[in-house]
C-alpha atoms as a PDB file:
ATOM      1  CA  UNK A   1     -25.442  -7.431  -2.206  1.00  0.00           C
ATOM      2  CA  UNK A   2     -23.915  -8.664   0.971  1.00  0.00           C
ATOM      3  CA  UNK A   3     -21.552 -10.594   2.205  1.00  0.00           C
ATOM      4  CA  UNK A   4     -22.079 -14.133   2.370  1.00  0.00           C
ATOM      5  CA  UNK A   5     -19.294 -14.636   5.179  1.00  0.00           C
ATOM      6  CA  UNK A   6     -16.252 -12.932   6.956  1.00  0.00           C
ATOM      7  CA  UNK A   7     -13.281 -14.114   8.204  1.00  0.00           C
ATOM      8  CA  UNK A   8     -10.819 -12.594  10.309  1.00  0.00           C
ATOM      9  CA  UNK A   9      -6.538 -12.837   9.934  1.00  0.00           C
ATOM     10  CA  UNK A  10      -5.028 -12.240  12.572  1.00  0.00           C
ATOM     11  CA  UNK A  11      -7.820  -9.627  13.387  1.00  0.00           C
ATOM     12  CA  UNK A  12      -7.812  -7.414  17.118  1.00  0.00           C
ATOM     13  CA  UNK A  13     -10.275  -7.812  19.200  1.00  0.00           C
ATOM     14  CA  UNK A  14      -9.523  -4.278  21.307  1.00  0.00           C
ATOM     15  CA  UNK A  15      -9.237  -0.384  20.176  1.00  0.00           C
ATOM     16  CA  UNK A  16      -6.103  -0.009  18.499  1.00  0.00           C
ATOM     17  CA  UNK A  17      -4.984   2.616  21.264  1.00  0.00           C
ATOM     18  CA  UNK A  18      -4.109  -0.306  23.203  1.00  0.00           C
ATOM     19  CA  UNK A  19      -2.076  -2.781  20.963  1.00  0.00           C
ATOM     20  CA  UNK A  20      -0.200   0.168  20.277  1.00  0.00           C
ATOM     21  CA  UNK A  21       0.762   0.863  23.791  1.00  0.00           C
ATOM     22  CA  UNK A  22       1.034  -2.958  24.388  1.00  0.00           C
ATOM     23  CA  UNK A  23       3.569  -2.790  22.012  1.00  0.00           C
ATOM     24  CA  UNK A  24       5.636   0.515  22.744  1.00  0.00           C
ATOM     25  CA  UNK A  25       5.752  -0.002  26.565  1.00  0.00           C
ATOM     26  CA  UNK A  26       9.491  -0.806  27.690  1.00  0.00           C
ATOM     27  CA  UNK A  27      10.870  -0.281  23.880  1.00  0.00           C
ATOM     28  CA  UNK A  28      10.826   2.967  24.059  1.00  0.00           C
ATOM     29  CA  UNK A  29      12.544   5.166  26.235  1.00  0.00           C
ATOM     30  CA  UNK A  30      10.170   7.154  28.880  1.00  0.00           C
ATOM     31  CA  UNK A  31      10.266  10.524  26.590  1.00  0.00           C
ATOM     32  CA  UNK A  32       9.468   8.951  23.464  1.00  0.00           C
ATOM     33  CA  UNK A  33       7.217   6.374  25.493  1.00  0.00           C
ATOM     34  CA  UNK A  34       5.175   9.371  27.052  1.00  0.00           C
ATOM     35  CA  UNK A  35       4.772  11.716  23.656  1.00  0.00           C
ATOM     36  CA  UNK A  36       3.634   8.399  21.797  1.00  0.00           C
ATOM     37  CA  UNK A  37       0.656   8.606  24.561  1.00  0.00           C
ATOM     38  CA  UNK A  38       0.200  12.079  23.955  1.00  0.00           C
ATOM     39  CA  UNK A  39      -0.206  11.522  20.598  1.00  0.00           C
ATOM     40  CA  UNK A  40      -2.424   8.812  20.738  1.00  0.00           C
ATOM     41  CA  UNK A  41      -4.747  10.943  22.781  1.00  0.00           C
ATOM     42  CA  UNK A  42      -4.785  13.480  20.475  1.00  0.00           C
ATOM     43  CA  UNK A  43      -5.469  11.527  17.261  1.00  0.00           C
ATOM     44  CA  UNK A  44      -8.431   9.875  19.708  1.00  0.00           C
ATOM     45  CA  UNK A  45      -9.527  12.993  19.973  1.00  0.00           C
ATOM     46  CA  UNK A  46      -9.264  13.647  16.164  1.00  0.00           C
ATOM     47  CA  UNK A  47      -6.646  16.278  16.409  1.00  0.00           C
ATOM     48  CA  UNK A  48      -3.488  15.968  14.078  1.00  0.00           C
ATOM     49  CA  UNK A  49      -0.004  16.639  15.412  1.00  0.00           C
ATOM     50  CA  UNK A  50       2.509  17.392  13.068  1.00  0.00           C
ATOM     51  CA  UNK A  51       5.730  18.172  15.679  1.00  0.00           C
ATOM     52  CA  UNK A  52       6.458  13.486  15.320  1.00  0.00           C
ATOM     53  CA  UNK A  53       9.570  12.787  16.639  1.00  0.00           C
ATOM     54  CA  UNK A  54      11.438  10.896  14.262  1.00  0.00           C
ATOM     55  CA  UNK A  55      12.041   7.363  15.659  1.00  0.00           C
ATOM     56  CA  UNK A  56       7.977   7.936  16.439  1.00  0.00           C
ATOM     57  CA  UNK A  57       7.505   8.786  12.386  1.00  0.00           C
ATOM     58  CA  UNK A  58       7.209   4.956  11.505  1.00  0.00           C
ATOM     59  CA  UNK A  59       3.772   4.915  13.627  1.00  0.00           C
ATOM     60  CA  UNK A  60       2.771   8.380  13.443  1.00  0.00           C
ATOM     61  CA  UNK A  61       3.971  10.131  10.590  1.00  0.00           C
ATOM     62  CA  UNK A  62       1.825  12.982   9.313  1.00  0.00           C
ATOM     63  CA  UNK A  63       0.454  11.218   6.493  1.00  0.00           C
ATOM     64  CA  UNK A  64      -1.236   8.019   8.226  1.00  0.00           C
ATOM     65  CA  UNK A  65      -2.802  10.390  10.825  1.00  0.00           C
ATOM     66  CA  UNK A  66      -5.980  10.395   9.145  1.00  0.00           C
ATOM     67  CA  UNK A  67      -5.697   7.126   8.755  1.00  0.00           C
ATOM     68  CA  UNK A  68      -5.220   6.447  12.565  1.00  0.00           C
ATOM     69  CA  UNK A  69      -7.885   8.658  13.410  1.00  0.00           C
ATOM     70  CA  UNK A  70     -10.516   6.534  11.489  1.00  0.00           C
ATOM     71  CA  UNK A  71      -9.121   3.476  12.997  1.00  0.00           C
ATOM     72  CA  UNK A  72      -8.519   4.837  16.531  1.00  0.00           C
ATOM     73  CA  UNK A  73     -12.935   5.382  16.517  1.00  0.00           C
ATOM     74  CA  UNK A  74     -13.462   1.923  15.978  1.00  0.00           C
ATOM     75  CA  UNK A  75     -13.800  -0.900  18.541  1.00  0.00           C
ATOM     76  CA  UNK A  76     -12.987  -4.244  16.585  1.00  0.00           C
ATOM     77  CA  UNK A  77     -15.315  -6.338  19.083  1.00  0.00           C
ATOM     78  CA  UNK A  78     -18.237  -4.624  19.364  1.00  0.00           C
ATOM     79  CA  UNK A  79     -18.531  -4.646  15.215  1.00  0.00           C
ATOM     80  CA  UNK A  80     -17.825  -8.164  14.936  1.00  0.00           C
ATOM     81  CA  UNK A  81     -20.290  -8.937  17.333  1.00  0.00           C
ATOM     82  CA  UNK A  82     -22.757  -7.281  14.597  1.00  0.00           C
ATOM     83  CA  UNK A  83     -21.933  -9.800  12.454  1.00  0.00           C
ATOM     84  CA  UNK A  84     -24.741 -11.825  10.524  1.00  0.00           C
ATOM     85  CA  UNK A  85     -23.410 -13.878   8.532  1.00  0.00           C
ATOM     86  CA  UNK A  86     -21.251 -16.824   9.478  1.00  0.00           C
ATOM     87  CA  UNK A  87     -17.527 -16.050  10.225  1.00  0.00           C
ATOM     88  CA  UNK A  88     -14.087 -17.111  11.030  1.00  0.00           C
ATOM     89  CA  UNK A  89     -11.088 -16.324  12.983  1.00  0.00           C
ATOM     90  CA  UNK A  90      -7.886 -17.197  12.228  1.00  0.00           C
ATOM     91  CA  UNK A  91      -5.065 -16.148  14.771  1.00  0.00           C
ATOM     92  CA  UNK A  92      -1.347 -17.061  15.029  1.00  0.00           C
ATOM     93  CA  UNK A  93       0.040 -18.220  18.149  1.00  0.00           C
ATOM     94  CA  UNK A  94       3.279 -16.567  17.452  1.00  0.00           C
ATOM     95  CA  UNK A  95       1.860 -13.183  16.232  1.00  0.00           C
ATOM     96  CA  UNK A  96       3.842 -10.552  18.391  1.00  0.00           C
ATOM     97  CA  UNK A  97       0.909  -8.024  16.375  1.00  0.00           C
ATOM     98  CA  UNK A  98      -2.079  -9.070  18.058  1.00  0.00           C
ATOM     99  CA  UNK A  99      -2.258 -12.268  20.552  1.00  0.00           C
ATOM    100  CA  UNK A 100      -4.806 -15.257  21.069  1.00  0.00           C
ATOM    101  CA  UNK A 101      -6.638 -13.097  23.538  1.00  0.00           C
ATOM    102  CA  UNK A 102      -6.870 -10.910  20.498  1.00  0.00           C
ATOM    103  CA  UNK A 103      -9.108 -13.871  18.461  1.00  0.00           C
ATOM    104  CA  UNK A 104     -10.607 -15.190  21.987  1.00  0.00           C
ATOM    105  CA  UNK A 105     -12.170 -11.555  22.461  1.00  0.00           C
ATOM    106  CA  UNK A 106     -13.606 -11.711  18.714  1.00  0.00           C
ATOM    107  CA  UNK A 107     -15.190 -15.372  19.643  1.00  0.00           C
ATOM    108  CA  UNK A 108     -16.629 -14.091  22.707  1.00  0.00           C
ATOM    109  CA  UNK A 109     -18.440 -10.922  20.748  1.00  0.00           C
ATOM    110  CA  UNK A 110     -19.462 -13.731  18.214  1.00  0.00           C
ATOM    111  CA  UNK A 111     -19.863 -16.601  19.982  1.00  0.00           C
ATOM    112  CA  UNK A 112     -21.224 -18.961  17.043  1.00  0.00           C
ATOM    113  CA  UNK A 113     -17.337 -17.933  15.150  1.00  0.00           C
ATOM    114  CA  UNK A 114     -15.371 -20.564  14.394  1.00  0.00           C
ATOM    115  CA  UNK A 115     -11.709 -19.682  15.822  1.00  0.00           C
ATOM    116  CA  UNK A 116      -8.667 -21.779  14.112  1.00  0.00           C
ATOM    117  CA  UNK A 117      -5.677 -21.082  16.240  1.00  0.00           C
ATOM    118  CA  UNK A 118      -2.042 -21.833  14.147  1.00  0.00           C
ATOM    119  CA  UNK A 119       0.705 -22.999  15.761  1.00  0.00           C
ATOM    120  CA  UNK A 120       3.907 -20.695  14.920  1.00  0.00           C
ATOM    121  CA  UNK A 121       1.897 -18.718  12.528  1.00  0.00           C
ATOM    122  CA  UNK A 122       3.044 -14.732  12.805  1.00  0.00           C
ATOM    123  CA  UNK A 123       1.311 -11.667  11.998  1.00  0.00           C
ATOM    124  CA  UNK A 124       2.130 -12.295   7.965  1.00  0.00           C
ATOM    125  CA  UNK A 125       0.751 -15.160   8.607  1.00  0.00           C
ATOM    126  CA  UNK A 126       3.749 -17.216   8.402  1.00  0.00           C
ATOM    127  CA  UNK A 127       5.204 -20.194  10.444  1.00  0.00           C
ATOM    128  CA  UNK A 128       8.181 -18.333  12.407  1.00  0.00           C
ATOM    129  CA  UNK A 129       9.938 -19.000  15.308  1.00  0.00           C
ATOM    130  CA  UNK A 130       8.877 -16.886  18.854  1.00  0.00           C
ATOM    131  CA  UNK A 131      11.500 -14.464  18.747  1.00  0.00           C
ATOM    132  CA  UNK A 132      11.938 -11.163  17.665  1.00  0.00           C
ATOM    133  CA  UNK A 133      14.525 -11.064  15.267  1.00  0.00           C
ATOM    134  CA  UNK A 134      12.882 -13.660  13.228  1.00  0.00           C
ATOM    135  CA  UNK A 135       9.557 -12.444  13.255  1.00  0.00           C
ATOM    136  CA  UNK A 136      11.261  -8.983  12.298  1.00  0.00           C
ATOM    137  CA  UNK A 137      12.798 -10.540   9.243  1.00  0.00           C
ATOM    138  CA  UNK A 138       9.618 -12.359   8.521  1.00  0.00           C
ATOM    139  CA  UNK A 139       8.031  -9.474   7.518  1.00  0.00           C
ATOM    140  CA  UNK A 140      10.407  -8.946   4.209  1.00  0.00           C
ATOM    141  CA  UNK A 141      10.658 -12.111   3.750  1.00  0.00           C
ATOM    142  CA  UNK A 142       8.739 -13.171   0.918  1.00  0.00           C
ATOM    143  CA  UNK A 143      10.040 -16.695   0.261  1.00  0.00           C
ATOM    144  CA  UNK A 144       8.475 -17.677   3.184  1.00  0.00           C
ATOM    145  CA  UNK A 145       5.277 -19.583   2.208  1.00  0.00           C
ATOM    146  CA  UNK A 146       2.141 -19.028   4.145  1.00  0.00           C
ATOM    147  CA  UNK A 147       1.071 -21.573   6.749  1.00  0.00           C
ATOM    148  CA  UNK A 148      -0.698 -24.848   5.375  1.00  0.00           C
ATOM    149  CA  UNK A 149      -2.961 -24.834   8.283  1.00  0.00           C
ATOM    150  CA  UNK A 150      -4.038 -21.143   7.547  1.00  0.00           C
ATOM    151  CA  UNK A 151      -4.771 -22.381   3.856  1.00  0.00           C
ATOM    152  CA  UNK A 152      -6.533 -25.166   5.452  1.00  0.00           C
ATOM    153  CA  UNK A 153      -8.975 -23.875   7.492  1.00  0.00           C
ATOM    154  CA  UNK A 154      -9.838 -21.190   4.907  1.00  0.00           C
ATOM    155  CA  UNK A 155     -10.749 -24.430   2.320  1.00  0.00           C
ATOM    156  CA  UNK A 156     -12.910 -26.074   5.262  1.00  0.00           C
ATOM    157  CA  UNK A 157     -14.763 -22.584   6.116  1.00  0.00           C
ATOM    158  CA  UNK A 158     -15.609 -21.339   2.433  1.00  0.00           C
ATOM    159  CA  UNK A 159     -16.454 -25.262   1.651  1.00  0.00           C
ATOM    160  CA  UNK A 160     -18.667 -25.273   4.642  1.00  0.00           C
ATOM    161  CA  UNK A 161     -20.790 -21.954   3.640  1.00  0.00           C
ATOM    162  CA  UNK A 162     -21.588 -23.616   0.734  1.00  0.00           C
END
């Protein structure tokens, strides 16, 4: 049995490759910057590296390579736009994760998606101001409810399906 719909939180829309770089470039300095590339490339390639630096281990540790290397294969566009059945995306504007062009490259692979875009919502998919030491603590933060709008839209999708 199938599914009868799919909906996407907070969902990319491009190879992981490049969020990751999108979100290393300037925090990092040049060293660890350029062996986060290297390694990258080589878990493209499906090679593990084991020699992680350790302010790199958080992203690359040895035991989420495999993991990468699935995820790394996979082009998030491209296998939404294979789609069938009808589907949703649901994208924060505050996500410092994945962006709106994130959810607007999704709805362009599947054009007849409904896209819901939340105000403040993060990548937890909580309201949060745009800044980065409160979307950091957003992430522990689990008196934070979710945002009504995300609960929302999710009500008006499923009810629609029916």
């Amino acid at each position: 049995m199938g599914a009868d719909a799919v909906v996407s939180l907070a969902g990319s829309g491009r190879p992981l490759d490049q969020i990751i770089r999108e979100q290393l470039k300037g925090r990092l300095p040049p060293d660890l910057e350029a062996r986060s590339d290297q390694l990258l490339e080589r878990l493209k390639a499906g090679q593990y590296d084991s020699d992680v630096p350790a302010p790199l281990h958080v992203i690359f540790r040895p035991s989420v390579q495999p993991y990468l290397v699935s995820l790394l294969r996979q082009d998030p566009a491209a296998a939404f736009a294979k789609v069938k059945v009808p589907a949703l995306i649901v994208q924060g504007r505050n996500d410092i994760q994945v962006n709106v062009a994130d959810a607007q490259a999704l709805k362009a692979a599947k054009p007849d998606a409904q896209l819901v875009l939340v105000d403040g919502m993060n990548h937890v998919l909580r309201i949060v101001p745009d800044n980065l030491k409160a979307q950091v603590a957003s992430y522990n933060d689990r008196n934070l409810p979710l945002a009504d709008a995300l609960g929302r839209a999710l009500v008006t999708f499923i009810t629609s399906i029916r």
